[in-house]
N, C-alpha and C. Protein backbone atom coordinates (compact mmCIF):
# COMPACT_ATOMS: atom_id res chain seq x y z
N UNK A 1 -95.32 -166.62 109.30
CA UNK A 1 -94.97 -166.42 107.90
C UNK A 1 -96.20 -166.04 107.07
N UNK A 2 -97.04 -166.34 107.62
CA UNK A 2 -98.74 -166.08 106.85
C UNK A 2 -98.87 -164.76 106.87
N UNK A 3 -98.49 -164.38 107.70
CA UNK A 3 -99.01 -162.72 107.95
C UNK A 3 -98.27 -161.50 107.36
N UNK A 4 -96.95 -161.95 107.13
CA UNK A 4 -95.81 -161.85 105.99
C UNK A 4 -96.07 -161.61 104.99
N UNK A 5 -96.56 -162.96 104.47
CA UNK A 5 -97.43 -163.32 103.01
C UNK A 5 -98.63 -162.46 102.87
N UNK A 6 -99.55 -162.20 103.69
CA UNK A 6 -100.61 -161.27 103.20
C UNK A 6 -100.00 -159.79 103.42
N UNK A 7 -99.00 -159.37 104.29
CA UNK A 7 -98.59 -158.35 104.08
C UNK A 7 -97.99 -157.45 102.53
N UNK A 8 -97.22 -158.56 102.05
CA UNK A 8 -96.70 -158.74 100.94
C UNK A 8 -97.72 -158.37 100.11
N UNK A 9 -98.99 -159.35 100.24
CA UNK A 9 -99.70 -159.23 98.88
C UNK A 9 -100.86 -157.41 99.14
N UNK A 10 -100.76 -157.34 100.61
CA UNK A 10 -101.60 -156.12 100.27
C UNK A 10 -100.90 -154.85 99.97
N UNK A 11 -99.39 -154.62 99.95
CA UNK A 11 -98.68 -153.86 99.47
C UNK A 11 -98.96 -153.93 98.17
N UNK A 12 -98.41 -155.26 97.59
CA UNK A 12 -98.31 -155.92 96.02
C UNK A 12 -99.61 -154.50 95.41
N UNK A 13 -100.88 -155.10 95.95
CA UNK A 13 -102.26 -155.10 95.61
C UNK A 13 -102.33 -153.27 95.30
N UNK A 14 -101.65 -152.48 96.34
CA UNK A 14 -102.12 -151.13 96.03
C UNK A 14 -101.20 -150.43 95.29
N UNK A 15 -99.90 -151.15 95.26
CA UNK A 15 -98.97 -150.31 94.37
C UNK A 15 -98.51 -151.23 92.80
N UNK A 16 -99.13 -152.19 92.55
CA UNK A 16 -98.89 -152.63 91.18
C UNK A 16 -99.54 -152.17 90.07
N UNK A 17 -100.56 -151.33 89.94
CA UNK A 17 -100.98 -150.82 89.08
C UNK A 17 -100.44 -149.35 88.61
N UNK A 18 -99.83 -148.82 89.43
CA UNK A 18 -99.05 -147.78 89.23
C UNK A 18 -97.52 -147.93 88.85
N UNK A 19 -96.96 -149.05 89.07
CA UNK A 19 -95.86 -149.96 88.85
C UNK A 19 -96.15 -149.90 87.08
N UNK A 20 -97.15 -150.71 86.76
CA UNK A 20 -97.55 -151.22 85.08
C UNK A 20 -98.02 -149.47 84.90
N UNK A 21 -98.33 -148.62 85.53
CA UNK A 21 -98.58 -147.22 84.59
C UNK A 21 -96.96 -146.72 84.03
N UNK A 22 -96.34 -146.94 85.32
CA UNK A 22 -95.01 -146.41 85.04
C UNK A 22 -94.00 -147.03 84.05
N UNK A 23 -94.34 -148.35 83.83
CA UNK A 23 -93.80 -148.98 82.82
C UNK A 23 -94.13 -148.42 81.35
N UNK A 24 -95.35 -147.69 81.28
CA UNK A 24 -95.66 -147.43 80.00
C UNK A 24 -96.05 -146.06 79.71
N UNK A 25 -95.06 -145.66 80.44
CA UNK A 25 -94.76 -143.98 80.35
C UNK A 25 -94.44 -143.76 79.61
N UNK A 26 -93.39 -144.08 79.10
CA UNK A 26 -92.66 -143.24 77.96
C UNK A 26 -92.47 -144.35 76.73
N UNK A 27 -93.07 -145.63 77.05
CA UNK A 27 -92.79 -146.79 75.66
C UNK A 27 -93.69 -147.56 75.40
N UNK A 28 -94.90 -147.38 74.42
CA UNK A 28 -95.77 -148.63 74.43
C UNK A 28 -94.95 -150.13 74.92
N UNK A 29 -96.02 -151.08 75.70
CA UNK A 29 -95.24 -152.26 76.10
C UNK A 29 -96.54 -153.22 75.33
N UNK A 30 -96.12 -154.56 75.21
CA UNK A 30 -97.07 -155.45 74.90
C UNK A 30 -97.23 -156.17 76.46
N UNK A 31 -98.24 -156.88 76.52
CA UNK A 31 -98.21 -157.92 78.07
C UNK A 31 -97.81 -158.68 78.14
N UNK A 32 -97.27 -159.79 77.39
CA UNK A 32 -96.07 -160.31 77.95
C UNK A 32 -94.99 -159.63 78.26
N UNK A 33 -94.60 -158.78 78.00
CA UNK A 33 -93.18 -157.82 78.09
C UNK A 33 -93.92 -157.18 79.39
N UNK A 34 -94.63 -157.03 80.10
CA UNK A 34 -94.84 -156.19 81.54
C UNK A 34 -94.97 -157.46 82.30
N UNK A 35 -95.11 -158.73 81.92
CA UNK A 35 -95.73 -159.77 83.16
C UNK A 35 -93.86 -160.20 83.29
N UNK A 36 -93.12 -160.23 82.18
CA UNK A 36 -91.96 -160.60 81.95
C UNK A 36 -90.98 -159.40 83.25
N UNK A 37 -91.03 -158.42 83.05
CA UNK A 37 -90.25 -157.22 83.34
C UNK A 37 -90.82 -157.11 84.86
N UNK A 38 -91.91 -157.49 85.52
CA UNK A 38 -92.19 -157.66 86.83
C UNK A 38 -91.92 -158.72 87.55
N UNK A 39 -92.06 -159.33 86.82
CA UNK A 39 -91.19 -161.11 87.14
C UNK A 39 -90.00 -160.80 87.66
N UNK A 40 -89.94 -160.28 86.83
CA UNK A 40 -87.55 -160.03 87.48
C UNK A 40 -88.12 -159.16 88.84
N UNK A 41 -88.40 -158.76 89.39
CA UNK A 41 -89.07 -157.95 90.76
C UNK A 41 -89.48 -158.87 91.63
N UNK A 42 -88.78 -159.42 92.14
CA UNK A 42 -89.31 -160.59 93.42
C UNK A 42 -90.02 -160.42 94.08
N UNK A 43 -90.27 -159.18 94.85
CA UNK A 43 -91.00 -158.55 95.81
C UNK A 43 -92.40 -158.13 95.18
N UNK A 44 -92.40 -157.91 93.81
CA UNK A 44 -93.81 -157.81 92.86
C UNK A 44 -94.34 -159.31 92.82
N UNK A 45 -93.39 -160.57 92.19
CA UNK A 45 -93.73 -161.48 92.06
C UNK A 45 -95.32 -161.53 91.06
N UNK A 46 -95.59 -160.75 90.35
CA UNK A 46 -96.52 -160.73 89.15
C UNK A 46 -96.62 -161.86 88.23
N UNK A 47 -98.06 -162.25 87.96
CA UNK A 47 -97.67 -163.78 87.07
C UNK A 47 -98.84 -163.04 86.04
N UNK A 48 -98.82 -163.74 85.19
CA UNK A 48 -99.78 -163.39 83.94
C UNK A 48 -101.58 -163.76 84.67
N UNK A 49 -101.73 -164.00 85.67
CA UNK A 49 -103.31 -164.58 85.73
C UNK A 49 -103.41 -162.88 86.79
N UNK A 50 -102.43 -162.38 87.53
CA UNK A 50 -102.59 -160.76 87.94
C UNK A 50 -102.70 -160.11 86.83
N UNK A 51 -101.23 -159.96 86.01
CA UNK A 51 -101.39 -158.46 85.23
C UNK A 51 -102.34 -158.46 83.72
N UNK A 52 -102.93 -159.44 83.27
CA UNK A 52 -103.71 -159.39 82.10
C UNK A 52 -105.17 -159.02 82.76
N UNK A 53 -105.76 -159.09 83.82
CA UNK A 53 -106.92 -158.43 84.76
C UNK A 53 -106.49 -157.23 84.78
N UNK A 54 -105.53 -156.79 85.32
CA UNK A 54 -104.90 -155.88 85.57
C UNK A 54 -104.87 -154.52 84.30
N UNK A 55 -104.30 -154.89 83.39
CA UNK A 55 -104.72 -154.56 82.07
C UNK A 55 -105.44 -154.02 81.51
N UNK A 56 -106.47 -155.13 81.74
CA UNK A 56 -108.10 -154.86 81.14
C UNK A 56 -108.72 -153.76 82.06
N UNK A 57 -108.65 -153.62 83.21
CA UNK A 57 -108.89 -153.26 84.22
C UNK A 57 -108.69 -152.14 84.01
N UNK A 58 -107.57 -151.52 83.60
CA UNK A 58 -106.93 -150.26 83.53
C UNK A 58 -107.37 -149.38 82.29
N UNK A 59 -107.33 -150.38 81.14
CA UNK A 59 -108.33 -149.96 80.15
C UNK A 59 -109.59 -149.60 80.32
N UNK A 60 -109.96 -150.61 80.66
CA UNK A 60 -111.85 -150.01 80.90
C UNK A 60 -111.86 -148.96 81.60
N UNK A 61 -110.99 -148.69 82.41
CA UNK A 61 -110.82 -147.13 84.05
C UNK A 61 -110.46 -145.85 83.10
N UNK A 62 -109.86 -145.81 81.62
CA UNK A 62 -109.51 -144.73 80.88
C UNK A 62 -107.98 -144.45 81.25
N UNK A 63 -107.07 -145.66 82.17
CA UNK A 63 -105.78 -144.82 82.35
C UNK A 63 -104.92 -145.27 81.40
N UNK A 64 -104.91 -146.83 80.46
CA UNK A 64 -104.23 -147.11 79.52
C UNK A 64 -105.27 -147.76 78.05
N UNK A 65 -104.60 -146.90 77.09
CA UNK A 65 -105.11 -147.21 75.72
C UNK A 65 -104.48 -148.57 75.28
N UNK A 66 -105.08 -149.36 74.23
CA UNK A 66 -104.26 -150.78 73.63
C UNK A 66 -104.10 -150.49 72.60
N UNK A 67 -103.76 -151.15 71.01
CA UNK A 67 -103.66 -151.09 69.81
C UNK A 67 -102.97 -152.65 69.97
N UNK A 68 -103.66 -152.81 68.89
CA UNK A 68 -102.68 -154.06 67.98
C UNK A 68 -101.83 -154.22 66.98
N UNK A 69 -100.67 -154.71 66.95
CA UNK A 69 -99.43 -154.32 66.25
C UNK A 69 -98.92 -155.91 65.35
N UNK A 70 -98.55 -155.82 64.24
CA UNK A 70 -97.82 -156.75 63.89
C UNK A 70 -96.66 -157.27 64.99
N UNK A 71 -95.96 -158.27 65.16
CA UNK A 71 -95.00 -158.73 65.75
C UNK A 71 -94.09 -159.36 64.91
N UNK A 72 -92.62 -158.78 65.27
CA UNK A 72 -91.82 -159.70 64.08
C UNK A 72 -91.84 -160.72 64.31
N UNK A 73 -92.42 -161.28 65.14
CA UNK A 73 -92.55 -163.47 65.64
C UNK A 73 -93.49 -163.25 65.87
N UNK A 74 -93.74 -164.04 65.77
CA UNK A 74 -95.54 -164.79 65.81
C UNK A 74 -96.90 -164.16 65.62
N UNK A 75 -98.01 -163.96 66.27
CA UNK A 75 -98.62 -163.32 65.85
C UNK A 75 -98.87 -161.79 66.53
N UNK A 76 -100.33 -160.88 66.08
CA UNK A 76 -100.14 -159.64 66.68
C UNK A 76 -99.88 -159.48 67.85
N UNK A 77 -99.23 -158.56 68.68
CA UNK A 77 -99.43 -157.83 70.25
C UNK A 77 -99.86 -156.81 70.55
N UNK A 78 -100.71 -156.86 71.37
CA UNK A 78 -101.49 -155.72 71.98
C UNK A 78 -100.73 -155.02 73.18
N UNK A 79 -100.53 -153.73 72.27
CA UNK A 79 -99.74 -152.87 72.76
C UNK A 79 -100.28 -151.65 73.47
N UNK A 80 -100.19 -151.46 75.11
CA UNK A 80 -100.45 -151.06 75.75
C UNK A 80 -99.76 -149.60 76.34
N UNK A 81 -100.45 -148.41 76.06
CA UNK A 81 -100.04 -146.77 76.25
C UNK A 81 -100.88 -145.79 77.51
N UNK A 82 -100.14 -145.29 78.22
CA UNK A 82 -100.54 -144.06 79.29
C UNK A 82 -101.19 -143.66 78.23
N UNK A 83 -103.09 -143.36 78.68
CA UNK A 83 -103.80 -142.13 78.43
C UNK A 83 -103.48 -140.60 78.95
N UNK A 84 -104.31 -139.76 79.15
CA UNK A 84 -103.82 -138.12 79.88
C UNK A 84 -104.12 -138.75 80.89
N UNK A 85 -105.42 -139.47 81.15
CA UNK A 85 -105.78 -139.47 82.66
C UNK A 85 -104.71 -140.63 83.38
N UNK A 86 -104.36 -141.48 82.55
CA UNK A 86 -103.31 -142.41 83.20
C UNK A 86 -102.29 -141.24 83.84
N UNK A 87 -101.93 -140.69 82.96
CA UNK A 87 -100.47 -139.83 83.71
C UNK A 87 -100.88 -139.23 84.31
N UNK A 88 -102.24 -138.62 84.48
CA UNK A 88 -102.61 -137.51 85.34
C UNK A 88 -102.82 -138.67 86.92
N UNK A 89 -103.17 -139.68 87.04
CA UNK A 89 -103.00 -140.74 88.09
C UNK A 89 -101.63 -141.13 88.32
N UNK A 90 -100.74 -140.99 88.05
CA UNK A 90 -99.28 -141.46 88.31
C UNK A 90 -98.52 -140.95 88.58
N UNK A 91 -99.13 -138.91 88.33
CA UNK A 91 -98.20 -138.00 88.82
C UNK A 91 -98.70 -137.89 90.20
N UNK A 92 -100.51 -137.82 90.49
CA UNK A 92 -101.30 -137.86 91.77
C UNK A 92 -100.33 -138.94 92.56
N UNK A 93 -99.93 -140.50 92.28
CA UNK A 93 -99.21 -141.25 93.05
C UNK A 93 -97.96 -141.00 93.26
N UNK A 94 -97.19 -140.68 92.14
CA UNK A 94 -95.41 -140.16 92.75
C UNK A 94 -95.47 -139.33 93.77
N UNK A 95 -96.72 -138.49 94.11
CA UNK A 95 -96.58 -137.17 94.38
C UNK A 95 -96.83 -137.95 96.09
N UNK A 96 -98.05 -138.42 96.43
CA UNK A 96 -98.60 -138.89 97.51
C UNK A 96 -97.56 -140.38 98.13
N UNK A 97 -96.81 -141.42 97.36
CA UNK A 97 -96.05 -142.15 97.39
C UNK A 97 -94.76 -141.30 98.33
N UNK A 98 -94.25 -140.64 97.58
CA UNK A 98 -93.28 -140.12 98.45
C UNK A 98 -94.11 -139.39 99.90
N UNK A 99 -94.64 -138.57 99.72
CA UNK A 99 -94.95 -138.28 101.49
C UNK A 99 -95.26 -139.53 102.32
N UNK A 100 -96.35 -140.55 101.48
CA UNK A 100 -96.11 -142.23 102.39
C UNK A 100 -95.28 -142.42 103.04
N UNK A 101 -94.60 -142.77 101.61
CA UNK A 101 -93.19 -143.37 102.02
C UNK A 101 -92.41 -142.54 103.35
N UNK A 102 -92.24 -141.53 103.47
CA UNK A 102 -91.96 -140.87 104.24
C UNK A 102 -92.31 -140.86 105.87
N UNK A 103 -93.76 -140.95 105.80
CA UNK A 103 -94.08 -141.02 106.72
C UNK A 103 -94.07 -142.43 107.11
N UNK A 104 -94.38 -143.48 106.22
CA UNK A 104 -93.76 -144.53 107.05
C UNK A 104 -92.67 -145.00 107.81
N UNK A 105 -91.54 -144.94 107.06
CA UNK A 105 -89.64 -144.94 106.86
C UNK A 105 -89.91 -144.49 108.39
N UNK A 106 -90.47 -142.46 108.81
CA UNK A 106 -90.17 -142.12 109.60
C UNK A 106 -90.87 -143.25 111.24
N UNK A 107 -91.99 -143.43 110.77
CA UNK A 107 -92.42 -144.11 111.88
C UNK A 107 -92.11 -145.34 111.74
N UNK A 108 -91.77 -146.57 111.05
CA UNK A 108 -91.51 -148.00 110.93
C UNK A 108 -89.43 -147.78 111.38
N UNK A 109 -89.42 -147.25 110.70
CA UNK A 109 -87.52 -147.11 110.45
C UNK A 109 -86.95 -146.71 111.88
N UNK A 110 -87.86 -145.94 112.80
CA UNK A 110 -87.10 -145.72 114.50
C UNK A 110 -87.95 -146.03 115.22
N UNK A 111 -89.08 -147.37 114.88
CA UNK A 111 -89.49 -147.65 116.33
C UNK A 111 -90.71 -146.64 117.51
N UNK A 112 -90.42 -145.30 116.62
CA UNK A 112 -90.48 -143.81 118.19
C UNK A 112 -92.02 -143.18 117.06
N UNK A 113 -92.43 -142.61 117.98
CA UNK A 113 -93.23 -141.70 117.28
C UNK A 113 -93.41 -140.19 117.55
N UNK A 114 -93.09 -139.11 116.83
CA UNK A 114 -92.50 -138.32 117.75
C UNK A 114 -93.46 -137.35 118.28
């Protein structure tokens, strides 16, 4: 089951940041609303001590901008947007994701190699 578990997390590890780009494609999000919206994703299993690193992380790299926004409850949220270079990284991954994917499916999915 251990080996499961790190399998899990090194998938988790290379495709969750492109996961949180794609979330904020087309809608500024605040971070609770992305740690919230990955949560429901079992197989992500994302908790707030990943995606607020995560975040910052992505900011400092130039792929997502922040701003701070009033909130109708409580106080401000920092609201998180795809830069050019973010999307220009997320079209590079849809693009390379699918041939992966592909080539995995083909070799994991029959066992054969042809």
């Amino acid at each position: 089951m251990a080996e499961g578990a790190q399998l899990a997390s090194g998938l988790r590890r290379g495709t969750l940041e492109f996961c949180v780009l794609a979330m904020v494609e087309f809608e500024d999000r605040y971070g609770t609303e992305i740690v919230r919206r990955l949560a429901e994703e079992q197989t992500l299993a994302a908790t707030e001590g990943t995606i607020y690193p995560l975040l910052s992380r992505l900011r400092r790299g130039g792929l997502l901008d922040s701003k701070w926004a009033e909130s109708p409850s409580g106080p401000p949220r920092r609201y998180y947007s795809l830069t050019p270079t973010g999307r220009s990284s997320l079209a590079y991954f849809r693009t390379e994701w699918v041939s992966f994917r592909q080539t995995v499916d083909r070799l994991v999915g029959t066992g054969e190699i042809a």
